[in-house]
Structures are given as structure tokens and as C-alpha cells.
N, C-alpha and C. Protein backbone atom coordinates (compact mmCIF):
# COMPACT_ATOMS: atom_id res chain seq x y z
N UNK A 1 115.15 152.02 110.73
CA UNK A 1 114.50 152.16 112.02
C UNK A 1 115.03 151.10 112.97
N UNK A 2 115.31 151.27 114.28
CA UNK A 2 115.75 150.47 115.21
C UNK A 2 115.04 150.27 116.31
N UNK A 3 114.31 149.23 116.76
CA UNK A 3 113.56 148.93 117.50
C UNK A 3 114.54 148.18 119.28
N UNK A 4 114.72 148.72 120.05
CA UNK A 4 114.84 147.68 121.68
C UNK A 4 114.08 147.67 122.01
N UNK A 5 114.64 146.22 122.76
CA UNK A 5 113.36 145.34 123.55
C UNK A 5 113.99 145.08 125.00
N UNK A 6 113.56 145.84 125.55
CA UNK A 6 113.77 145.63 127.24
C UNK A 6 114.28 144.15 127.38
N UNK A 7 114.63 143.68 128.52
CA UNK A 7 115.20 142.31 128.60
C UNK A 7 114.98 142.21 129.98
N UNK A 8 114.07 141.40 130.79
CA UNK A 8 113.61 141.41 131.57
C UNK A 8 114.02 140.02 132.61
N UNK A 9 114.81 139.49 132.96
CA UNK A 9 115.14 138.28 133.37
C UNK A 9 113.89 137.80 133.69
N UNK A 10 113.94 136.11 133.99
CA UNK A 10 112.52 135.36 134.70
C UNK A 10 113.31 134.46 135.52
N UNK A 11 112.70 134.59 136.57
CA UNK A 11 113.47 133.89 137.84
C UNK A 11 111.95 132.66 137.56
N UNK A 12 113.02 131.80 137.88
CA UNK A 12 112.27 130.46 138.11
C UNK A 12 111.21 130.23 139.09
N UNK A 13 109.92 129.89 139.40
CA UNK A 13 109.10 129.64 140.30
C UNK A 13 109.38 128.45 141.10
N UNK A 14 109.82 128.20 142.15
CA UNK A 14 109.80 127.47 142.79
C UNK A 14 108.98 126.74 143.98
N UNK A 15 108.65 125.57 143.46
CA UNK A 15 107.56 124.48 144.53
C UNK A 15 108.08 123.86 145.12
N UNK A 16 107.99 124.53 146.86
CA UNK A 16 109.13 123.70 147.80
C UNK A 16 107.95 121.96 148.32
N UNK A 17 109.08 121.08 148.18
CA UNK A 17 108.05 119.99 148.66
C UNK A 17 108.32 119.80 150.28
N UNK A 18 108.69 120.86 150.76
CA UNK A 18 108.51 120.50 152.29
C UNK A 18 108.01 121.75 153.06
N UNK A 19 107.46 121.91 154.35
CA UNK A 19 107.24 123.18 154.67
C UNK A 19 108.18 123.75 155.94
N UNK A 20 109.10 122.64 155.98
CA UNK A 20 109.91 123.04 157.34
C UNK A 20 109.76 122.82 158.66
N UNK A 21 107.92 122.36 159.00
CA UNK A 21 107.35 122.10 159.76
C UNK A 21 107.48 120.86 160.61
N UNK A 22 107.52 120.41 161.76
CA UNK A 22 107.64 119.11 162.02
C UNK A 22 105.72 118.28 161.93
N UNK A 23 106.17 117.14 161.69
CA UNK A 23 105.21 116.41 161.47
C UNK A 23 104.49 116.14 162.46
N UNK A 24 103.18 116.56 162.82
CA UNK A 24 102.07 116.61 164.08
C UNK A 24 101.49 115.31 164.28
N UNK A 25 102.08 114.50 163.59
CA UNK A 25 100.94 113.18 163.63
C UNK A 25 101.51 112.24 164.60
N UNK A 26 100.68 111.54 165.19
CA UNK A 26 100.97 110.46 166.36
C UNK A 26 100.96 109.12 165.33
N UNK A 27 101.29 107.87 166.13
CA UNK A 27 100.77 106.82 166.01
C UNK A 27 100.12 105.93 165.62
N UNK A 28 98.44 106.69 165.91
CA UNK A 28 97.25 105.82 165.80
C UNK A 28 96.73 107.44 164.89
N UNK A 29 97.29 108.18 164.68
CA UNK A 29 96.78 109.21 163.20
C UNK A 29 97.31 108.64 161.50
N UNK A 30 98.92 108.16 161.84
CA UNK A 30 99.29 107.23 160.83
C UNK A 30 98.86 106.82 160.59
N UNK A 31 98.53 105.31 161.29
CA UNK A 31 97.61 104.29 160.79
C UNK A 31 96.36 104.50 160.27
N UNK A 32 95.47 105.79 161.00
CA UNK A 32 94.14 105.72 160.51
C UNK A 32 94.65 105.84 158.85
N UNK A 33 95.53 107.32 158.69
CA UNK A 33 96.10 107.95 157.11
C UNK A 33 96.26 106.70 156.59
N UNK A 34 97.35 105.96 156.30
CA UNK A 34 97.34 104.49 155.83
C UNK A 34 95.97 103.66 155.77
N UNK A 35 95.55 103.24 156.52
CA UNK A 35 94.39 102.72 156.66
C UNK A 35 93.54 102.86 155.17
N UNK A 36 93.31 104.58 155.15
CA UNK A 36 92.39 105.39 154.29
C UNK A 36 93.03 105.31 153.29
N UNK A 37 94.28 105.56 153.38
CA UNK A 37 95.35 105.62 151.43
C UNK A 37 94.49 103.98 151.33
N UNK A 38 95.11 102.95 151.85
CA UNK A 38 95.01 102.04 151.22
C UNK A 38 93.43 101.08 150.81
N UNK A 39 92.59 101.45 151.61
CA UNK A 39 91.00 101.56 151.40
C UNK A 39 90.56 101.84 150.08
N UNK A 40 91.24 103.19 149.93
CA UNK A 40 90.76 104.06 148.53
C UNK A 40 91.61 103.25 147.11
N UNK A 41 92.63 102.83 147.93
CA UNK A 41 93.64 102.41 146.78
C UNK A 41 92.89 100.91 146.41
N UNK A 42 92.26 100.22 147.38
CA UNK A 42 91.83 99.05 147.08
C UNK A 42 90.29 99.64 145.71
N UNK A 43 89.68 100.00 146.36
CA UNK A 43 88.27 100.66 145.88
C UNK A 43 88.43 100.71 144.31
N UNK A 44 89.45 101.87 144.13
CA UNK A 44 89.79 102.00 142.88
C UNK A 44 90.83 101.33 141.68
N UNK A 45 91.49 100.11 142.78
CA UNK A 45 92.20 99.46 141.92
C UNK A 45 91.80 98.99 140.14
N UNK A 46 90.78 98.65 139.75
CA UNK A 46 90.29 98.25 138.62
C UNK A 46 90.60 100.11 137.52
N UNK A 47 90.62 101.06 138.13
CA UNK A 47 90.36 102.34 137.53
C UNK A 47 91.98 102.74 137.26
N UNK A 48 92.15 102.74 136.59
CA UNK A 48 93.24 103.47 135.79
C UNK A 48 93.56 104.82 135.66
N UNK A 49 92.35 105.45 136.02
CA UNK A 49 92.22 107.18 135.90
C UNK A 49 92.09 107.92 137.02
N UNK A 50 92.85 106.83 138.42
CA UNK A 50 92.42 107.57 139.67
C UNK A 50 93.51 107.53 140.25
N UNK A 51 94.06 108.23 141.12
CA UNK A 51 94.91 108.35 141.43
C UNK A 51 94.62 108.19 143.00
N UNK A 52 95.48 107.98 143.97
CA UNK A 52 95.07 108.14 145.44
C UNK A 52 96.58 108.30 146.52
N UNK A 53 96.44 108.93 147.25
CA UNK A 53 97.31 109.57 147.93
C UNK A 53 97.32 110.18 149.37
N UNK A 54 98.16 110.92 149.90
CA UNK A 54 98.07 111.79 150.32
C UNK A 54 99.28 112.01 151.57
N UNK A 55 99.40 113.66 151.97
CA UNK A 55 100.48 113.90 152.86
C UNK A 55 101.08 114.51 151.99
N UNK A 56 100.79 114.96 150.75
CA UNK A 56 101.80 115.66 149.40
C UNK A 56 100.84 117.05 149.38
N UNK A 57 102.12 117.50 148.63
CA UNK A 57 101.90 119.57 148.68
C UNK A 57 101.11 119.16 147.12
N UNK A 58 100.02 120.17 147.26
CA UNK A 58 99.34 120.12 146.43
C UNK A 58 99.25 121.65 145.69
N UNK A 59 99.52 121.99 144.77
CA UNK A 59 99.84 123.21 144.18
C UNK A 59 98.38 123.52 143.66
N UNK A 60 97.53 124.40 144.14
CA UNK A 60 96.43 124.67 143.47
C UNK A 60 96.32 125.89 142.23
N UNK A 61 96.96 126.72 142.48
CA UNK A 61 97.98 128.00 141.62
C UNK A 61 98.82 128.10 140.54
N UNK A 62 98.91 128.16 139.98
CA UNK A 62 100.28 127.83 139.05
C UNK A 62 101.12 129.39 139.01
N UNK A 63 101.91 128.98 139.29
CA UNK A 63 102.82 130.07 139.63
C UNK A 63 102.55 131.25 140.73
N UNK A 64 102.13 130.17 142.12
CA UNK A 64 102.01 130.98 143.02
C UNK A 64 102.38 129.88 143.96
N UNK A 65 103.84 129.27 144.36
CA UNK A 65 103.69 128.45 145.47
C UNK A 65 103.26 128.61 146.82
N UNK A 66 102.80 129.98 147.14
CA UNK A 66 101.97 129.82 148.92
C UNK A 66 100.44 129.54 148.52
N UNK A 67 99.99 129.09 147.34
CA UNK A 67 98.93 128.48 147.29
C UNK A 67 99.07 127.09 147.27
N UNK A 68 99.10 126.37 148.22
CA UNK A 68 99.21 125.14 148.51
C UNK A 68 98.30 124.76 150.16
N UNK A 69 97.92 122.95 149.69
CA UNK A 69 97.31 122.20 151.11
C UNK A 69 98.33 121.44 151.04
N UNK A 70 97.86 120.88 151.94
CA UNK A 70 98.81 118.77 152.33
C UNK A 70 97.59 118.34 152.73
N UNK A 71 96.63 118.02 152.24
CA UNK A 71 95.28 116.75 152.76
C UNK A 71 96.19 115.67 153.28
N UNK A 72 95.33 115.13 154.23
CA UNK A 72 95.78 113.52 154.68
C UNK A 72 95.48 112.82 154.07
N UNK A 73 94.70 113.05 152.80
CA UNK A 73 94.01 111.33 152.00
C UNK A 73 93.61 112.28 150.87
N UNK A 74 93.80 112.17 149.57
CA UNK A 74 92.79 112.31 148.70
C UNK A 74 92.87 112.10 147.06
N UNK A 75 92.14 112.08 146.32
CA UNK A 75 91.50 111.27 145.49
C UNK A 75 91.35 111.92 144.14
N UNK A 76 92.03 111.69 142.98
CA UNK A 76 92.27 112.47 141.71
C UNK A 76 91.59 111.64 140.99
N UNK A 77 90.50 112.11 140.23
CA UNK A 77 89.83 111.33 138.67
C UNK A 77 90.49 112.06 137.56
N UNK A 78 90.46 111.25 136.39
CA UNK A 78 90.43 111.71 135.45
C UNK A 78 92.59 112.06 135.24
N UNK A 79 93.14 110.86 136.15
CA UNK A 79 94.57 111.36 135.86
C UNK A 79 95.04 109.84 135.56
N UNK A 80 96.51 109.53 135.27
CA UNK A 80 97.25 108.48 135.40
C UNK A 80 97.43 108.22 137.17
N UNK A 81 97.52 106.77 137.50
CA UNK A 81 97.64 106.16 138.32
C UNK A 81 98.92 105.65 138.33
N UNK A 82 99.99 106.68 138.75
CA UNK A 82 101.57 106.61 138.76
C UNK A 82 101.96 107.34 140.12
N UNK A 83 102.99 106.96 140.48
CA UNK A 83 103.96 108.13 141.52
C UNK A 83 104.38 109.03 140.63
């Protein structure tokens, strides 16, 4: 008995880290963003399991990259505290 098996290629999913967009922020929007990264970053310095950030594509989907935000600031528990 001889069994085929279809062969189906898989194209790679790709997560673009930019959106093409120009950047809307002024000046005194920076600084507040900074301001807040580094607030949060102080807060949680002792915590190891927090992460803090922001201005990054955030993939909420897995294997759907137009499911994505960019928050200006925000705040991961329960992860490593790395770039």
C-alpha cells in the first residue's frame, strides 16, 4: 500500500518592527515618555520580574502580525528584566 502526503510549503510569519509611519511626537511628549519609562524603571528596580518600556510593537497574536499596539509606556510582570 502507498500512502502521499501533500506537501504544503510554510512561509514564514513575519513581525515588522517598524510601521513606516513617521513619528508624531514633539519635544515636551518625549520627555513626558522618558520621564514615565524612567519613573517606572526606578519603582521597580528592586523586582527582577518586571520589565518596563515602551514605543515597541507589541505582538498580541501569534501568528497574526496586524495584531499589534506601540503604547508609550508600559509595564510587564512576571518576565525577565532584559532588552
Amino acid at each position: 500500500m502507498t500512502t502521499s502526503v501533500e506537501y504544503i510549503p510554510v512561509t514564514p510569519i513575519e513581525y515588522p518592527d517598524e510601521d513606516g509611519k513617521p513619528v508624531a511626537e514633539g519635544d515636551l511628549q518625549r520627555k513626558y515618555l522618558l520621564y514615565a519609562t524612567d519613573v517606572l524603571q526606578i519603582y521597580f528596580q528592586n523586582r527582577s520580574d518586571v520589565y518596563v518600556s515602551g514605543n515597541l510593537f507589541i505582538y498580541y497574536e501569534q501568528g497574526r502580525p496586524e495584531s499589534v499596539v506601540a503604547p508609550d509606556v508600559f509595564v510587564v510582570f512576571g518576565v525577565e528584566n532584559r532588552d
